[in-house]
N, C-alpha and C. Protein backbone atom coordinates (compact mmCIF):
# COMPACT_ATOMS: atom_id res chain seq x y z
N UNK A 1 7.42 28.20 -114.43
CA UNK A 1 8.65 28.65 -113.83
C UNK A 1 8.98 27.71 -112.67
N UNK A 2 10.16 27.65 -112.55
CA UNK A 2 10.73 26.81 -111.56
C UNK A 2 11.62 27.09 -110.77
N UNK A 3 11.73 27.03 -109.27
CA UNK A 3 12.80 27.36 -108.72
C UNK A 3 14.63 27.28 -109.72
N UNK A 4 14.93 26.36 -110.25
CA UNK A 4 15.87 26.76 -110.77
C UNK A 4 16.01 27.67 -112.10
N UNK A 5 15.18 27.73 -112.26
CA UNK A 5 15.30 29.58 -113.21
C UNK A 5 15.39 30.94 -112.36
N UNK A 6 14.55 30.43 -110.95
CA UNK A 6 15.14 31.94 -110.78
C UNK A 6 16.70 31.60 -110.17
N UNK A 7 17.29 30.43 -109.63
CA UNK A 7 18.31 30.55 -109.28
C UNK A 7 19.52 30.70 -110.68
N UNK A 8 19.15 30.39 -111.42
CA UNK A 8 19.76 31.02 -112.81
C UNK A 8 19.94 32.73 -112.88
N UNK A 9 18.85 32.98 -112.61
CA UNK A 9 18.80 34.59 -112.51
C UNK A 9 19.47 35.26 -111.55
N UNK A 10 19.67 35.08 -110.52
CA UNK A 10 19.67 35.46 -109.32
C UNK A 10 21.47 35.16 -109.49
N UNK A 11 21.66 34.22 -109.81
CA UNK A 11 23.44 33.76 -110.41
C UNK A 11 24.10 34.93 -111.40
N UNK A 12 22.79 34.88 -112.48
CA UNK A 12 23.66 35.82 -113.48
C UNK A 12 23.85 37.50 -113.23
N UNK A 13 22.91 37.46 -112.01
CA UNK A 13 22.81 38.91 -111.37
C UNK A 13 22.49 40.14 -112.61
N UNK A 14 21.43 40.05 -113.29
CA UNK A 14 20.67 40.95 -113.89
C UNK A 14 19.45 41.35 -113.12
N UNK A 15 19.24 42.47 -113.69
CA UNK A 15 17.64 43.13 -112.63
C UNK A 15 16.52 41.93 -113.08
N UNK A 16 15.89 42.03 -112.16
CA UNK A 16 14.89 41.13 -112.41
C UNK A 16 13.11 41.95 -111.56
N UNK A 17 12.02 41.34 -112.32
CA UNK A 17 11.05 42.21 -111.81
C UNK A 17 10.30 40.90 -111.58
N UNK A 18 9.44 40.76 -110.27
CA UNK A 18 8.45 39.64 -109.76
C UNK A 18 7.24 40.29 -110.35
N UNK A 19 6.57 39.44 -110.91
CA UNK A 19 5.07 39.97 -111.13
C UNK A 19 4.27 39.64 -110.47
N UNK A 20 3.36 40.34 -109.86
CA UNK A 20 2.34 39.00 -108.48
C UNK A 20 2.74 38.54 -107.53
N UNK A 21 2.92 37.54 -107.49
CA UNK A 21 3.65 36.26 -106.73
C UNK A 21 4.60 35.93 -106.54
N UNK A 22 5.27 36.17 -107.79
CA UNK A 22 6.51 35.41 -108.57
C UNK A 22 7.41 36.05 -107.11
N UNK A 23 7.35 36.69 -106.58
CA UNK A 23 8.37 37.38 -105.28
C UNK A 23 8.50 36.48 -104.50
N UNK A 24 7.68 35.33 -104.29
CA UNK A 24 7.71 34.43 -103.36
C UNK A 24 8.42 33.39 -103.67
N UNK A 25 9.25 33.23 -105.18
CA UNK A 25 10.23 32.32 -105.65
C UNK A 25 11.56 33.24 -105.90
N UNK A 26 10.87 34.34 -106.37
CA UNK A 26 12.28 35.47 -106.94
C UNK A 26 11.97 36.57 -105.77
N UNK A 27 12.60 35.84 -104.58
CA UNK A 27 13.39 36.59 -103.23
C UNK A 27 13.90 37.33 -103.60
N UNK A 28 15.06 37.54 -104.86
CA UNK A 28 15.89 38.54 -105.30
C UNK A 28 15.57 39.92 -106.45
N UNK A 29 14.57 39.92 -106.70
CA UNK A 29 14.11 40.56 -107.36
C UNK A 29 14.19 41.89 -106.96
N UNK A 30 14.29 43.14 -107.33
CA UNK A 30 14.75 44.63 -107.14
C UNK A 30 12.87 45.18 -107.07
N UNK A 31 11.97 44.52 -108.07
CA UNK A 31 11.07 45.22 -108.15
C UNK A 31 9.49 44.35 -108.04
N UNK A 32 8.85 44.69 -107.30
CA UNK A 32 7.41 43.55 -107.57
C UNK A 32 6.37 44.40 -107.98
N UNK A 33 5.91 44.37 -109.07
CA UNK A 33 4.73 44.77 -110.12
C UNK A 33 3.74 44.28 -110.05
N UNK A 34 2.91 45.03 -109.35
CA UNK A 34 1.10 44.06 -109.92
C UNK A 34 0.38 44.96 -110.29
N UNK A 35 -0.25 45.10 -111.24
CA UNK A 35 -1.54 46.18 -112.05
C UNK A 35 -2.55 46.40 -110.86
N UNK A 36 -3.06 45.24 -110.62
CA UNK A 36 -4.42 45.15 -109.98
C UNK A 36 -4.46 45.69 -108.36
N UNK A 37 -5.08 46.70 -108.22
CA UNK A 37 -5.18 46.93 -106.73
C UNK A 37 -5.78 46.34 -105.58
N UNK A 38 -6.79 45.07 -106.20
CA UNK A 38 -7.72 43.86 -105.69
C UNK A 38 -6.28 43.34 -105.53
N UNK A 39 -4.99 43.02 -105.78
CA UNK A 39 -3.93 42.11 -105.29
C UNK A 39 -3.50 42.98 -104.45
N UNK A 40 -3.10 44.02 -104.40
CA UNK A 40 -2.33 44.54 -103.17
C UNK A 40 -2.98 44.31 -102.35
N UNK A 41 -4.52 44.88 -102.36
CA UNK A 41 -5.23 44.57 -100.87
C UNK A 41 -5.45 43.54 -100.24
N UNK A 42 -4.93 41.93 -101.62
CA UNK A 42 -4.91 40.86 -100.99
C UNK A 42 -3.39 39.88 -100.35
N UNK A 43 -2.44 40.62 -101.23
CA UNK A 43 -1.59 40.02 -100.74
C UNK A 43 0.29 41.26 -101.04
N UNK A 44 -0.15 42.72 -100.97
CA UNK A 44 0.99 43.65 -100.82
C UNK A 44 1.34 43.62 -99.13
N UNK A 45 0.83 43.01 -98.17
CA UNK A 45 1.30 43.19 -96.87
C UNK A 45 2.01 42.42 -96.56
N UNK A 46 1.88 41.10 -97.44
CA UNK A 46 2.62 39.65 -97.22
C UNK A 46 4.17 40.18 -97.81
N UNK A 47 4.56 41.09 -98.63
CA UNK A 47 6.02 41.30 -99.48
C UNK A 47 6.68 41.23 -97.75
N UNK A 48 7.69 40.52 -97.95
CA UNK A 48 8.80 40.41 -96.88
C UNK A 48 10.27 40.27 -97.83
N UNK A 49 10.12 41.18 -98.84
CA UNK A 49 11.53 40.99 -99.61
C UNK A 49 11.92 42.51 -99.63
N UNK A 50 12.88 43.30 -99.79
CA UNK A 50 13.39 44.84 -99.94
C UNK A 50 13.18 45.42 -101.35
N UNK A 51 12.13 45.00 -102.08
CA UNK A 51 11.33 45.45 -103.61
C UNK A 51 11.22 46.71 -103.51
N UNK A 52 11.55 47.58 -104.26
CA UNK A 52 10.61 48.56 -105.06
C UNK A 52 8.83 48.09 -105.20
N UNK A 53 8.35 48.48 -105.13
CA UNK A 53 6.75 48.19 -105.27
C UNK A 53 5.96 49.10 -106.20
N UNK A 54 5.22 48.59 -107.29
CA UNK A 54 5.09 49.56 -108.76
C UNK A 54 3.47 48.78 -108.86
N UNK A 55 2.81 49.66 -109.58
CA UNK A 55 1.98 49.29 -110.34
C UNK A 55 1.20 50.53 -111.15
N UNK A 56 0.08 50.06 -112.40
CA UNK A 56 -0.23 51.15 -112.95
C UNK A 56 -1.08 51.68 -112.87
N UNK A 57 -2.10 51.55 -111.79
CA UNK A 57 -3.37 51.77 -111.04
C UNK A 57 -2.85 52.96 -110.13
N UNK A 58 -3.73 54.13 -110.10
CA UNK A 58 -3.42 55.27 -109.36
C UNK A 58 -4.28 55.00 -107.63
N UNK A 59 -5.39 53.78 -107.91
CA UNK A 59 -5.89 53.30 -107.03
C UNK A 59 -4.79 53.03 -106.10
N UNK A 60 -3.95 51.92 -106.57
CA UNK A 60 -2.66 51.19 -105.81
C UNK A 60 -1.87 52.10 -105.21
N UNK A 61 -1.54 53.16 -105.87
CA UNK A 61 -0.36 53.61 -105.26
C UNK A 61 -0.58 54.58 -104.37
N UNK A 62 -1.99 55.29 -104.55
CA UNK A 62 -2.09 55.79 -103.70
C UNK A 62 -3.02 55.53 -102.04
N UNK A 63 -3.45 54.12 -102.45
CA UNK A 63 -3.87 53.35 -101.18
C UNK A 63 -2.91 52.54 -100.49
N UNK A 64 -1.92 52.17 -101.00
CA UNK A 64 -0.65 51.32 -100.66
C UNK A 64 0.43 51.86 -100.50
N UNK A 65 0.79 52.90 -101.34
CA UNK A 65 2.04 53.79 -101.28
C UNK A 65 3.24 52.95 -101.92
N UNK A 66 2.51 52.02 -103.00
CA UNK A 66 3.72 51.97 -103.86
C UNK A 66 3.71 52.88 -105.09
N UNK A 67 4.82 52.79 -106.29
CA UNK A 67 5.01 53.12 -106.74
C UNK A 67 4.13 53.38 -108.01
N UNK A 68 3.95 54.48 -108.97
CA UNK A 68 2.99 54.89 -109.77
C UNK A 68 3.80 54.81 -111.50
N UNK A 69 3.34 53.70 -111.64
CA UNK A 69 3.53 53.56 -113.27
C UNK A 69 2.63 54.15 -114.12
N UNK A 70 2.72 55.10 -114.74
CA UNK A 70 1.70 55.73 -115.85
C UNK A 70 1.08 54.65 -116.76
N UNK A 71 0.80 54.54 -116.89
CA UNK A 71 0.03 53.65 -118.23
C UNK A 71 -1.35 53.95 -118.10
N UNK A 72 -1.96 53.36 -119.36
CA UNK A 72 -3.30 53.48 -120.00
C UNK A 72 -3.53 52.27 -121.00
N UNK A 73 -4.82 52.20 -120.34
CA UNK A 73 -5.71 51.55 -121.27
C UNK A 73 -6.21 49.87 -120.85
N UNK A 74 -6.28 48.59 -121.96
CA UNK A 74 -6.32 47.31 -120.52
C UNK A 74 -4.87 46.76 -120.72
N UNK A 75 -5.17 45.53 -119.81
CA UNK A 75 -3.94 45.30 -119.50
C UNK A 75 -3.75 44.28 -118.43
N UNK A 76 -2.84 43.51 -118.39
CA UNK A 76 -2.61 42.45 -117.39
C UNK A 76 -1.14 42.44 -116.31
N UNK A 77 -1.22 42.23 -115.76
CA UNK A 77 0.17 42.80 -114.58
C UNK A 77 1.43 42.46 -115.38
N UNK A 78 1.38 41.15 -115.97
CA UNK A 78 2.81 40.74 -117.05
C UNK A 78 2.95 41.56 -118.16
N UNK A 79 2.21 42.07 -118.98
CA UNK A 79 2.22 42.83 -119.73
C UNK A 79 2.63 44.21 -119.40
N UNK A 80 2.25 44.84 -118.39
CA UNK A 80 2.27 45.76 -117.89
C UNK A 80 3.98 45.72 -117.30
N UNK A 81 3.98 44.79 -116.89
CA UNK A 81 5.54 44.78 -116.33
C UNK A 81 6.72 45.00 -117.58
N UNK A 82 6.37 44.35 -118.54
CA UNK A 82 6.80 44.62 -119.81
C UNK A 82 7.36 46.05 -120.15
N UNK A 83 5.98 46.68 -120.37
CA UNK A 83 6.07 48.13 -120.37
C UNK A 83 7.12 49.10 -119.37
N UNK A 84 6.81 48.67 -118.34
CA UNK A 84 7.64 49.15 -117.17
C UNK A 84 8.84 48.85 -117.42
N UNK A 85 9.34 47.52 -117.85
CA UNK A 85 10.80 47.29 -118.18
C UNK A 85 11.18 48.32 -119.60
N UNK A 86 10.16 48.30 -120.26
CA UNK A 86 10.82 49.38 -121.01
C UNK A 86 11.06 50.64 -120.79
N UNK A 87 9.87 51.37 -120.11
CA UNK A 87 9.75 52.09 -119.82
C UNK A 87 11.10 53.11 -119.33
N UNK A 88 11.37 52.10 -118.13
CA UNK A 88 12.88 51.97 -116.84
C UNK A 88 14.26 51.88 -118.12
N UNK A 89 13.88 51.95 -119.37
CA UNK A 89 15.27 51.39 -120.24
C UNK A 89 15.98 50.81 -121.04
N UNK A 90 15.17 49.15 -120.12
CA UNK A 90 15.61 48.16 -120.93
C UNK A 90 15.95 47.74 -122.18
N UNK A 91 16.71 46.94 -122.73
CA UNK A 91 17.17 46.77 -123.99
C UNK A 91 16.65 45.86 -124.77
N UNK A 92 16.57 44.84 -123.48
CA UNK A 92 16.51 42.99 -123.79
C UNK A 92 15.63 42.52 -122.01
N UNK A 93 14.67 41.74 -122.88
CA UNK A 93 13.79 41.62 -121.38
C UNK A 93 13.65 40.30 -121.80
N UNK A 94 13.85 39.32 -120.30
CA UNK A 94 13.71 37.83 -120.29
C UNK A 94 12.47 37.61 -119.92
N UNK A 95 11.38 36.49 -120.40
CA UNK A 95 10.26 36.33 -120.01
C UNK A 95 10.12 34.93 -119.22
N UNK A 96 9.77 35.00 -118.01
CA UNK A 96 9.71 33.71 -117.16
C UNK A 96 8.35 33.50 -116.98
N UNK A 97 7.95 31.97 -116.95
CA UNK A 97 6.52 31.79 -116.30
C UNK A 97 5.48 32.82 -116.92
N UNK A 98 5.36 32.76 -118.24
CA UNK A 98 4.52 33.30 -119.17
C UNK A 98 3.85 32.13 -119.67
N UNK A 99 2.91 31.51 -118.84
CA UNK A 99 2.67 30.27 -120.18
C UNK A 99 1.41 30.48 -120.87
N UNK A 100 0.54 31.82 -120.36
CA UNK A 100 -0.73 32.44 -120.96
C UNK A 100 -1.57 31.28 -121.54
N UNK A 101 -1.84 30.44 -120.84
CA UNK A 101 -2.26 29.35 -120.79
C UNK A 101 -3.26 28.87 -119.64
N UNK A 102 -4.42 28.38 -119.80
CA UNK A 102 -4.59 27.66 -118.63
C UNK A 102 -4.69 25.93 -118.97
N UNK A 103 -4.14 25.20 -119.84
CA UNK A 103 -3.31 23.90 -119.56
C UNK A 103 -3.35 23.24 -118.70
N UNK A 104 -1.81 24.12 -117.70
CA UNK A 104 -1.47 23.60 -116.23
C UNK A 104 -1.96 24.23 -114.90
N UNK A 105 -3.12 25.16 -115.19
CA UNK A 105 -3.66 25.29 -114.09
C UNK A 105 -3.72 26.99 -114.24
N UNK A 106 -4.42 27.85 -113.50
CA UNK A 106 -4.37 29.33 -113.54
C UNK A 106 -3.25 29.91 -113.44
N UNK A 107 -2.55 29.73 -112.74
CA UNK A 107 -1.04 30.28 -112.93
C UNK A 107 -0.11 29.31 -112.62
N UNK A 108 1.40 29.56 -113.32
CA UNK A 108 2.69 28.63 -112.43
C UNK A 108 2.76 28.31 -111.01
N UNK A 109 2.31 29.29 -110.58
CA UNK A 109 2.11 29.41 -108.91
C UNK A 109 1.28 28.71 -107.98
N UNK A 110 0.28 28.46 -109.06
CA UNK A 110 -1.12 27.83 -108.24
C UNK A 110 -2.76 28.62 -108.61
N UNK A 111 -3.44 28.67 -108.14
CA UNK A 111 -4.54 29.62 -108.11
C UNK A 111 -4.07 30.82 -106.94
N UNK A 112 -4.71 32.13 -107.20
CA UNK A 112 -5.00 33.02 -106.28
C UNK A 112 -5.67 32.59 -105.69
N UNK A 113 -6.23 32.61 -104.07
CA UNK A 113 -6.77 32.17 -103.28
C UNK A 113 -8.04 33.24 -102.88
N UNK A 114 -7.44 34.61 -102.81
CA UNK A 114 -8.14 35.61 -102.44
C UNK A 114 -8.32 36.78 -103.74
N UNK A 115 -8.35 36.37 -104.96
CA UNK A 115 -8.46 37.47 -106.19
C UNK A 115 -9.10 36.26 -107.10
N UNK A 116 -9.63 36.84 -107.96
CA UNK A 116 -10.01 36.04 -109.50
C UNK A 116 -8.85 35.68 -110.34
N UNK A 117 -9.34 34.63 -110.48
CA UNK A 117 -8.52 33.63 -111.39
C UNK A 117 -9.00 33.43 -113.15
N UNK A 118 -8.22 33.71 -113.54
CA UNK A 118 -8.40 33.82 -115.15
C UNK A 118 -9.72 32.55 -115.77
N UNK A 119 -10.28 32.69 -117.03
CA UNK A 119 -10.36 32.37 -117.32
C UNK A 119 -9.84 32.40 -118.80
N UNK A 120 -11.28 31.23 -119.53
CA UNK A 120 -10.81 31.29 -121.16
C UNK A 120 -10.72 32.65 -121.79
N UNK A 121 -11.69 33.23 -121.96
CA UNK A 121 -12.09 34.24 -122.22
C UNK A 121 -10.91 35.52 -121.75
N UNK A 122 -10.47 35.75 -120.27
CA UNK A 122 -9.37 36.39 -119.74
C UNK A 122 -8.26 36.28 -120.77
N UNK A 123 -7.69 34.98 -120.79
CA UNK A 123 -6.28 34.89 -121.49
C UNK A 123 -6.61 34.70 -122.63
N UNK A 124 -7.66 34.93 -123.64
CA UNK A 124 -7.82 35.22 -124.91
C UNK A 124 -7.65 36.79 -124.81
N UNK A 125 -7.74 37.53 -124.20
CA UNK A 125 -7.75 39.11 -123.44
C UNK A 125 -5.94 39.35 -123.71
N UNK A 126 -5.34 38.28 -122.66
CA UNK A 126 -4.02 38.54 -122.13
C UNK A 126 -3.39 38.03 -123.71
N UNK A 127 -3.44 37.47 -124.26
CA UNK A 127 -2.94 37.04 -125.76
C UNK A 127 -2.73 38.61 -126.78
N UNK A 128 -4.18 39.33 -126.79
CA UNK A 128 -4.05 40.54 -127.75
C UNK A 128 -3.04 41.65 -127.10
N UNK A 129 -3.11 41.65 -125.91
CA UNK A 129 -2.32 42.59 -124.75
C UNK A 129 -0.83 42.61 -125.18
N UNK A 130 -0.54 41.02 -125.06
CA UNK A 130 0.95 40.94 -125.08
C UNK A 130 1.58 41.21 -126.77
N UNK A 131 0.71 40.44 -127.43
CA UNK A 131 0.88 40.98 -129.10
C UNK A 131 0.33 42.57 -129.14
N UNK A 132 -0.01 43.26 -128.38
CA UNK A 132 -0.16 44.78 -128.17
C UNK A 132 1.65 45.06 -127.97
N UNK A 133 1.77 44.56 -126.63
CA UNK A 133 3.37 45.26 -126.26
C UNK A 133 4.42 44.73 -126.83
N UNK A 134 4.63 43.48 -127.83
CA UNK A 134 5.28 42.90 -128.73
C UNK A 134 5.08 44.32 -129.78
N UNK A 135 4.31 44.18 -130.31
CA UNK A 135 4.71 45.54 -131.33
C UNK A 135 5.41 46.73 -130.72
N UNK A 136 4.82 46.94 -129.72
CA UNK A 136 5.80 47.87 -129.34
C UNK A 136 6.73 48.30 -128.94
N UNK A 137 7.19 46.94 -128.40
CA UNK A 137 8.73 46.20 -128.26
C UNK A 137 9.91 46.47 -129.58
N UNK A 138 8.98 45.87 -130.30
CA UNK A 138 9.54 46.06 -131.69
C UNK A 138 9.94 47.11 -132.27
N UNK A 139 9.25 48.57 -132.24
CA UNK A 139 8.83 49.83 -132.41
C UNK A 139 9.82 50.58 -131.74
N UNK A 140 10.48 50.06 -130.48
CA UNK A 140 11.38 50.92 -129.39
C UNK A 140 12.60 49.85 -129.88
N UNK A 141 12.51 48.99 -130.55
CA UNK A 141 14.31 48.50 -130.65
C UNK A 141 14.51 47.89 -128.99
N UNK A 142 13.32 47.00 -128.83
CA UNK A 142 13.68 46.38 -127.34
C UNK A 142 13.42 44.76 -127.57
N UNK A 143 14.20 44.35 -127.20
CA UNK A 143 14.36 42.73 -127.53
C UNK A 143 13.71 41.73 -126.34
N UNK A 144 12.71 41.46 -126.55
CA UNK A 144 11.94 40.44 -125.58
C UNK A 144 11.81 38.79 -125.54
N UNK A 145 12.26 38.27 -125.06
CA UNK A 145 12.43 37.19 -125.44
C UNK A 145 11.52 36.23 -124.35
N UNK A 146 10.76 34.69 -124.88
CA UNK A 146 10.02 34.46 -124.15
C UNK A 146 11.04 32.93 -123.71
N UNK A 147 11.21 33.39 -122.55
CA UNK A 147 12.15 31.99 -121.61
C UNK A 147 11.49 30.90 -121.21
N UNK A 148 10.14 31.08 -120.93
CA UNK A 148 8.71 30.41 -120.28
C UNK A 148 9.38 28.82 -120.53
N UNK A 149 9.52 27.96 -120.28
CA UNK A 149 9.48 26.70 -119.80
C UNK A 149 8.61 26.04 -121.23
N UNK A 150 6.88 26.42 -120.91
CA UNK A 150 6.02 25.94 -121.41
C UNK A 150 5.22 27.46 -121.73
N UNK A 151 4.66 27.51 -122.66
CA UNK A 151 3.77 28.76 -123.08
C UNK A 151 2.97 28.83 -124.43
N UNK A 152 1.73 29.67 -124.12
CA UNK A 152 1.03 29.33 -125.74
C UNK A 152 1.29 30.86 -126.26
N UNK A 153 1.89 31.71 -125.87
CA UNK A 153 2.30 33.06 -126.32
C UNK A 153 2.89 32.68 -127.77
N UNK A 154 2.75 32.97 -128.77
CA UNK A 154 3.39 33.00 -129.74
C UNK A 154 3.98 34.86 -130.72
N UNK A 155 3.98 35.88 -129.56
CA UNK A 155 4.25 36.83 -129.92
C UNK A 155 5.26 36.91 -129.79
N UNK A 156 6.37 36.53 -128.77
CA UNK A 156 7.49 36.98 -128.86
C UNK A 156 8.36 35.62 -128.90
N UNK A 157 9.67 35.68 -129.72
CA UNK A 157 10.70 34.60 -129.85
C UNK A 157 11.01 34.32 -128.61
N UNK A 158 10.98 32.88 -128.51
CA UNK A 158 11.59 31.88 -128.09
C UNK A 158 12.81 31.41 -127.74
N UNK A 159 13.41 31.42 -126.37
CA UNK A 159 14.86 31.01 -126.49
C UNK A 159 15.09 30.40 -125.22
N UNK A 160 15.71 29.46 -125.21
CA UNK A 160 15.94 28.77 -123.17
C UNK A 160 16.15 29.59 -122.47
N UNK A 161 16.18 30.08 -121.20
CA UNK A 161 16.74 30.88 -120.45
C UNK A 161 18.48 30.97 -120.83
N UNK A 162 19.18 29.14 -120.37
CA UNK A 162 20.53 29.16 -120.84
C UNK A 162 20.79 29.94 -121.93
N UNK A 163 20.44 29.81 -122.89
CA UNK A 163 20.50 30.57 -124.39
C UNK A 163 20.83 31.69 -124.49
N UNK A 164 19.33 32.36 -123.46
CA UNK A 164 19.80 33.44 -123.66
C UNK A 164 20.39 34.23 -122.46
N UNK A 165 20.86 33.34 -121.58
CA UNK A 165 22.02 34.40 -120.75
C UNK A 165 23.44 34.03 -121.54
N UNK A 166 23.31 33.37 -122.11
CA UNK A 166 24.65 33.12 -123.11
C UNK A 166 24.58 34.25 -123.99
N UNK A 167 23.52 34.01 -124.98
CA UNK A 167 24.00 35.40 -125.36
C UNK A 167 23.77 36.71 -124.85
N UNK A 168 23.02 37.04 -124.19
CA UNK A 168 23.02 37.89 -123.34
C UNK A 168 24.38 38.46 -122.62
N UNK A 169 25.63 37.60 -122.36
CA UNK A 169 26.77 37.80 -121.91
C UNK A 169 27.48 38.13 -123.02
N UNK A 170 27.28 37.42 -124.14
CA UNK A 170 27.94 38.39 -125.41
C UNK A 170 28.01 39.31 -125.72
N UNK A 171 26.60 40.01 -125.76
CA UNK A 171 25.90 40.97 -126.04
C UNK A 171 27.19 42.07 -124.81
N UNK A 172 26.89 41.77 -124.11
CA UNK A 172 27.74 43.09 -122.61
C UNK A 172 29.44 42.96 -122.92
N UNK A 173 29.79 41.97 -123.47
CA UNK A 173 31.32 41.83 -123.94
C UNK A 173 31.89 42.84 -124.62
């Protein structure tokens, strides 16, 4: 992900959800999602943006006082955010900085400094997860599309970001 995707986003003024980090590029984001309660305690004090704050750990929300997403079972904060976008509604969900990869490094962002950082083994984990919520994407009539730049996800279609806020604007016509 790159600063000019989220300024793409942030232009076309659709909701948008930060996963992790991602808040620290997507300033504009309505909602910041992290599963893991080892991240809030390392970096939920740093949010200096007006987010909603969610995750699906009953740990989190009730040591932090954000918000309580039901879910079950495993799971990775992107995936999980997934869910949540459906959860909340959604129809059609854009996927940024998914590259479920370690390639270019542990995340788009950099390494976590103060949490564990994926390994091989992890994102062989995060691969069955997301082909978990791809089916079920599918199952609810919710259209996910993977925007990622670069990514080894091969569960969900493929489309530029441009692409698909193009059609995406059709689609609301």
């Amino acid at each position: 992900m790159e600063a000019s995707d989220c300024e793409t986003i942030e232009k076309a003024g659709i909701p948008a959800i930060a996963v992790n980090s991602s808040w620290r590029m997507a300033r504009f984001a309505e909602i910041v999602y992290a599963g893991d309660a080892c991240w809030w305690t390392a970096y939920g004090a740093e949010i200096d943006i007006p987010a909603e704050r969610w995750s699906c750990t009953r740990q989190a929300a009730q040591r932090f006082g954000v918000n309580h997403h039901p879910a079950h079972g495993e799971y990775n904060s992107g995936m999980r955010a997934i869910q949540f976008a459906i959860w909340q509604g959604a129809s059609r969900i854009l996927l940024l900085g998914y590259d479920c990869s370690l390639a270019n490094g542990s995340h788009w962002h950099g390494d976590h400094e103060r949490t564990k950082n994926p390994d091989a083994k992890k994102v062989a984990g995060w691969h069955r997860q997301f082909a978990q919520v791809a089916a079920e994407a599918r199952a609810t009539g919710v259209e996910v599309l993977n925007c990622s730049r670069e990514t080894a996800l091969i569960c969900f279609p493929r489309l530029s970001l441009e692409e698909a806020l193009c059609s995406f604007a059709r689609c609301r016509d």
